[in-house]
Protein backbone atom coordinates (compact mmCIF):
# COMPACT_ATOMS: atom_id res chain seq x y z
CA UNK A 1 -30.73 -28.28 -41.46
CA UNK A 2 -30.75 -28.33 -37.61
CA UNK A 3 -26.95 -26.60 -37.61
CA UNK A 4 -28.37 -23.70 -39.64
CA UNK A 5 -31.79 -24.11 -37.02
CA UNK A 6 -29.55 -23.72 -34.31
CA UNK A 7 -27.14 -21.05 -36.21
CA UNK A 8 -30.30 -18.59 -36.39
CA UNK A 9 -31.20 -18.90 -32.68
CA UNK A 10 -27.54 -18.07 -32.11
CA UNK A 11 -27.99 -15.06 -34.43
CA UNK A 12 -31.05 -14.03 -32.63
CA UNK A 13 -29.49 -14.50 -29.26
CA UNK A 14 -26.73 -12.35 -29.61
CA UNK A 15 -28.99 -10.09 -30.94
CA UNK A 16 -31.18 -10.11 -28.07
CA UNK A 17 -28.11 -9.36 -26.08
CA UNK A 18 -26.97 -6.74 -28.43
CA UNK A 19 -29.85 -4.34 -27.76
CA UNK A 20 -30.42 -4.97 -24.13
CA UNK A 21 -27.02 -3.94 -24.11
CA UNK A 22 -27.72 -0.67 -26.01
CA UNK A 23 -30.92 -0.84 -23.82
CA UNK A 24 -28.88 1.34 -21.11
CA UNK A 25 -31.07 4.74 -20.35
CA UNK A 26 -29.59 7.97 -20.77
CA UNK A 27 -28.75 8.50 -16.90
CA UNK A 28 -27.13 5.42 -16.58
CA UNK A 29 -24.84 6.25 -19.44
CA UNK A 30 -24.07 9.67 -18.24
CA UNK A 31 -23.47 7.93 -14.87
CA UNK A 32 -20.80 5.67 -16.28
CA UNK A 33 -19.13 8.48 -17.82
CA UNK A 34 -19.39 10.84 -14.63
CA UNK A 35 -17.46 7.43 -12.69
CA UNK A 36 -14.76 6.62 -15.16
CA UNK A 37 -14.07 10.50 -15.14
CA UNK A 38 -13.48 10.00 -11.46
CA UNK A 39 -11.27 6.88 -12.01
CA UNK A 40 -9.36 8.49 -14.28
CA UNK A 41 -8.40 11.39 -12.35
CA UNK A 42 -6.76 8.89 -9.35
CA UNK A 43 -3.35 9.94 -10.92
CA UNK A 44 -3.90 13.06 -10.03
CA UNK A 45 -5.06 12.34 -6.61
CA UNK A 46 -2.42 10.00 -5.93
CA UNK A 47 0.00 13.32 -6.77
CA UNK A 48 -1.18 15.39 -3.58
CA UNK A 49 0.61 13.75 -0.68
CA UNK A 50 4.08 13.60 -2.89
CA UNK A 51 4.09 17.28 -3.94
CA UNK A 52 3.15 18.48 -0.57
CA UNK A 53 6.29 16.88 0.76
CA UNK A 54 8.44 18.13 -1.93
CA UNK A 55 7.17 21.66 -1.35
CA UNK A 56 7.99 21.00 2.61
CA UNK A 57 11.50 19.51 1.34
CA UNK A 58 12.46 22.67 -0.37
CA UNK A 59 10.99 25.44 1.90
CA UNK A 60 13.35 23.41 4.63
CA UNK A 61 16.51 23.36 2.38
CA UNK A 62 15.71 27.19 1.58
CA UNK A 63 15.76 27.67 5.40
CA UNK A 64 18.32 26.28 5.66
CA UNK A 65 20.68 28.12 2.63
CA UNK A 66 19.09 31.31 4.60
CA UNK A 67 20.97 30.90 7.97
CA UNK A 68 24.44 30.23 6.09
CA UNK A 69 26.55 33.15 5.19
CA UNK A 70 29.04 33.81 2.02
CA UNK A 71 32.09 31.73 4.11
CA UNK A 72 29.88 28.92 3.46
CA UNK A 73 29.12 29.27 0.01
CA UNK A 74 29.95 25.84 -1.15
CA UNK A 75 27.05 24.39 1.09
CA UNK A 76 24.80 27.33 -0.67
CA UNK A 77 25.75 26.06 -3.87
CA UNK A 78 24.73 22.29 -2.74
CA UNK A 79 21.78 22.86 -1.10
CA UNK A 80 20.57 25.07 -4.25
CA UNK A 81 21.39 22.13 -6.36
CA UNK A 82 19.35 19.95 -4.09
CA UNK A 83 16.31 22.42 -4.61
CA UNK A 84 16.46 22.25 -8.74
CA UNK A 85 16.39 18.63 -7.71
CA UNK A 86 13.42 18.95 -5.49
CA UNK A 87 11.99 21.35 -8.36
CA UNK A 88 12.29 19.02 -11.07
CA UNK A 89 10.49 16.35 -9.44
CA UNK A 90 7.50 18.27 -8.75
CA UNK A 91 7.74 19.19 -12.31
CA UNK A 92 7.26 15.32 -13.12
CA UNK A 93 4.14 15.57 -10.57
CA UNK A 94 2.84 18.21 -12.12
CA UNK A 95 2.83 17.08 -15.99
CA UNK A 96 1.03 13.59 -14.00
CA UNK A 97 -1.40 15.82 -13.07
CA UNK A 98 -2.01 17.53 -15.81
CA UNK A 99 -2.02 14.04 -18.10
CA UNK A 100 -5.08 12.96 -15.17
CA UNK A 101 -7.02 15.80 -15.69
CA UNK A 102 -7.26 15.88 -19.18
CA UNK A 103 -8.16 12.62 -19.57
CA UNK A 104 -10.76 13.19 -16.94
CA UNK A 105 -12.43 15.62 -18.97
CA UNK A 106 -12.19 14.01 -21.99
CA UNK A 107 -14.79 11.27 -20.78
CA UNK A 108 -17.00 13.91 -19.21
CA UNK A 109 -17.32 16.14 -22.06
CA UNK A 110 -18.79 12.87 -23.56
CA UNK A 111 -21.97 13.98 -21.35
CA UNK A 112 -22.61 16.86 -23.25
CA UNK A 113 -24.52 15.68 -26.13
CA UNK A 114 -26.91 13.51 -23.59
CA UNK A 115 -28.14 16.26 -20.65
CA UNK A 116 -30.95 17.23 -23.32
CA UNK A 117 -32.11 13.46 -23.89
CA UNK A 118 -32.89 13.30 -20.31
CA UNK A 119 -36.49 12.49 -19.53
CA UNK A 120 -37.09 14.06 -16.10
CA UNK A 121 -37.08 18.17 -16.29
CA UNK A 122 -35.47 18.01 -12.70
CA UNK A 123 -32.55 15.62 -13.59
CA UNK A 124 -31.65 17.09 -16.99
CA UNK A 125 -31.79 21.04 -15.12
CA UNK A 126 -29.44 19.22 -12.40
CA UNK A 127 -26.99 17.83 -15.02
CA UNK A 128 -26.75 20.87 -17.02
CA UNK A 129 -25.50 23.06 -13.96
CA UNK A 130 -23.07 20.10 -13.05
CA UNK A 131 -21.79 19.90 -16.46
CA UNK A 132 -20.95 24.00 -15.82
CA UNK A 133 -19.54 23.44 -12.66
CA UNK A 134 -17.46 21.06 -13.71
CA UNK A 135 -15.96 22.79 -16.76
CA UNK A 136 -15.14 25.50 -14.85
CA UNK A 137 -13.16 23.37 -12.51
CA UNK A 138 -11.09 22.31 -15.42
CA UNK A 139 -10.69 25.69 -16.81
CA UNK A 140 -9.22 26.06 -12.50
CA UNK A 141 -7.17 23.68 -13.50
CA UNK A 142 -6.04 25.00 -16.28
CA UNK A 143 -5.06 28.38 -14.59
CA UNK A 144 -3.54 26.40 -11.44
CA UNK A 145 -1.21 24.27 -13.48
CA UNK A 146 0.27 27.65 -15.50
CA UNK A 147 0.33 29.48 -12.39
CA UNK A 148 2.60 26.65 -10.46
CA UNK A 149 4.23 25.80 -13.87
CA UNK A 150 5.80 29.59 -13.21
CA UNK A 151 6.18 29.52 -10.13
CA UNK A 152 8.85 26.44 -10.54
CA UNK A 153 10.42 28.23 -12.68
CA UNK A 154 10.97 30.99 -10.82
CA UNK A 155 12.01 29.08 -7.74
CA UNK A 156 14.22 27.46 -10.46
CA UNK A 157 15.95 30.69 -11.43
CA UNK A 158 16.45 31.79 -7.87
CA UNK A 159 18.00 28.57 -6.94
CA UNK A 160 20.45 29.06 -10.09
CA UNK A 161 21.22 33.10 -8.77
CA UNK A 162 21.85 31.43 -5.45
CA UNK A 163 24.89 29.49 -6.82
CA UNK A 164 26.14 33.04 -8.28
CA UNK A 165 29.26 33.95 -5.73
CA UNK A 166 28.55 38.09 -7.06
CA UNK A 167 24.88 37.79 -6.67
CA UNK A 168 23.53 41.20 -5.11
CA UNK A 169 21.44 41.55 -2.44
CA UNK A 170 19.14 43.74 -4.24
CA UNK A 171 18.37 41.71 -7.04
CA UNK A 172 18.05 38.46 -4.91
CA UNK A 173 15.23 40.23 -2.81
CA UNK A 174 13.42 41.49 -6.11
CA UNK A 175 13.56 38.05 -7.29
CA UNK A 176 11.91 37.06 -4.05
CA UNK A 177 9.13 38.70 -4.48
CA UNK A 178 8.72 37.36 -7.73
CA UNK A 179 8.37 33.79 -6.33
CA UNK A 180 5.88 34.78 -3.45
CA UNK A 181 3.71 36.80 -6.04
CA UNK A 182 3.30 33.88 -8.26
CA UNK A 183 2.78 31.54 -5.36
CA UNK A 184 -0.16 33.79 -4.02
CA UNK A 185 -1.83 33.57 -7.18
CA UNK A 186 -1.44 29.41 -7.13
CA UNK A 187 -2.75 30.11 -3.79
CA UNK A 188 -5.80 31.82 -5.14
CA UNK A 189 -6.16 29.58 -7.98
CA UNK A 190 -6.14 26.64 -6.05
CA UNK A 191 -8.64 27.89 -3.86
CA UNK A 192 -11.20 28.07 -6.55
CA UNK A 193 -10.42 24.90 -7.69
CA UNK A 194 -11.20 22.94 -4.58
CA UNK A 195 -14.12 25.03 -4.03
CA UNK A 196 -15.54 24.13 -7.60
CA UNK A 197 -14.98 20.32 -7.04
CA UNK A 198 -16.46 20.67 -3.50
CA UNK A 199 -19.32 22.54 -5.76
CA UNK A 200 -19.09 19.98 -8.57
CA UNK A 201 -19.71 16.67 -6.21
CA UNK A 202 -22.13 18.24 -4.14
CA UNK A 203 -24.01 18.86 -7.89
CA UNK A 204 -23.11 15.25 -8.50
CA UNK A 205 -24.98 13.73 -5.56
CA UNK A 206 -28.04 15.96 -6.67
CA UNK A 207 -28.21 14.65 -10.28
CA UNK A 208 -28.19 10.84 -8.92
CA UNK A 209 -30.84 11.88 -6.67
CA UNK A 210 -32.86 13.47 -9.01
CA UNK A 211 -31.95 10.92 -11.82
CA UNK A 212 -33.29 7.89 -9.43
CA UNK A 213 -29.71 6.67 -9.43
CA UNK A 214 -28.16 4.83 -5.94
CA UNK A 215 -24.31 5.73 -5.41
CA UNK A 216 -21.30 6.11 -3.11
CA UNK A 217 -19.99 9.00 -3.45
CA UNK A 218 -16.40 10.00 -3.03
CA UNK A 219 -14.44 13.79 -3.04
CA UNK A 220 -11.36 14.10 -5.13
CA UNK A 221 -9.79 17.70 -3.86
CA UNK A 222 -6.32 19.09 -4.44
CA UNK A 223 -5.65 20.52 -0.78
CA UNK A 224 -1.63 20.55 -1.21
CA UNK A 225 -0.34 23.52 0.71
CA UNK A 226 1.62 25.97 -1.16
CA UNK A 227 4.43 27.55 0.95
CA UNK A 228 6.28 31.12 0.37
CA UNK A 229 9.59 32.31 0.50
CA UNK A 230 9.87 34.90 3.08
């Protein structure tokens, strides 16, 4: 009789702990998803400082296949092999990336359903233009990983023509222009991207405020410089 006493206070303990558990308010559980979005998008921060020193890598090895002429067209062909090297590794950054930030906004899509259980007017009005913010900065995304997906490839393509012995001047420059076009446009993307997170976290630090919630905030911002052919 006293192990089933003692059974029962068990049950009702765990119980206890059970709904103070499930006790959490909505801000704090939009809060937890907000930080494990940010924790889960440290893959694609630690993916900045290696790209930008691939990109460096192969704007010096296209300098370099630049200055040499056709009586050195073995070195071409070495250094272009080099660059689909250089081009394939950033490819591996990329898809990193690109696993990060969907991940990322799996968990804060979780948020969705919860902005309108939000008590305070001011809180759930700050979360809601967050939670815009924010999907527009994946949608940035989005666009910026197509646009540089291209672009490889057509740094990839150029580096192949390069190898080509009876490659014409004329389509070599057209090709060119190909590459800097498409890296304007991750230029532009980009832009908008970094200004939407710089949006997004300011938005962030808003909703805490307004939500009564104490945190230490932290910027996660792609600012990789993208470099032309000229």
């Amino acid at each position: 009789m006293v192990f089933k006493k003692s059974f029962l206070i068990l049950i009702l303990f765990i119980s206890v702990i059970a709904t103070a558990c499930s006790g959490a308010s909505t801000s704090e559980k939009i809060y937890d998803h907000l930080e494990k979005a940010v924790e889960l998008e440290d893959t694609f921060v630690k993916q900045q400082d290696p790209i930008v020193k691939l990109e460096k890598k192969e704007q010096e090895i296209y300098s370099q296949i630049i200055d040499l002429g056709m009586d050195e067209f073995d070195k071409i062909k070495e250094l272009s092999k080099q660059a689909i090297e250089n081009i394939e590794k950033r490819k591996e950054k990329i898809e990193l990336e690109k696993e990060s930030i969907s991940a990322s906004k799996e968990e804060f899509t979780k948020i969705d359903g919860m902005i309108e259980d939000l008590e305070e007017e001011k809180a759930k009005e700050s979360a809601q233009e967050m939670y815009n913010v924010m999907t527009k900065r994946y949608d940035a995304y989005d666009q910026l990983y197509e646009a540089y997906s291209k672009t490889l490839k057509l740094e990839k393509d150029l580096y192949t023509m390069l190898q080509k012995k009876d490659l014409e001047q004329k389509t070599l420059t057209k090709h060119i222009e190909k590459v800097n076009k498409s890296y304007q446009q991750v230029i532009k993307v980009n832009k908008k991207f970094n200004e939407l997170t710089t949006e997004y976290n300011a938005l962030k630090e808003e909703f805490y405020t307004a939500a009564g919630i104490d945190a230490e905030y932290e910027n996660n911002e792609q600012t990789g410089d993208k470099n032309s052919k000229e």
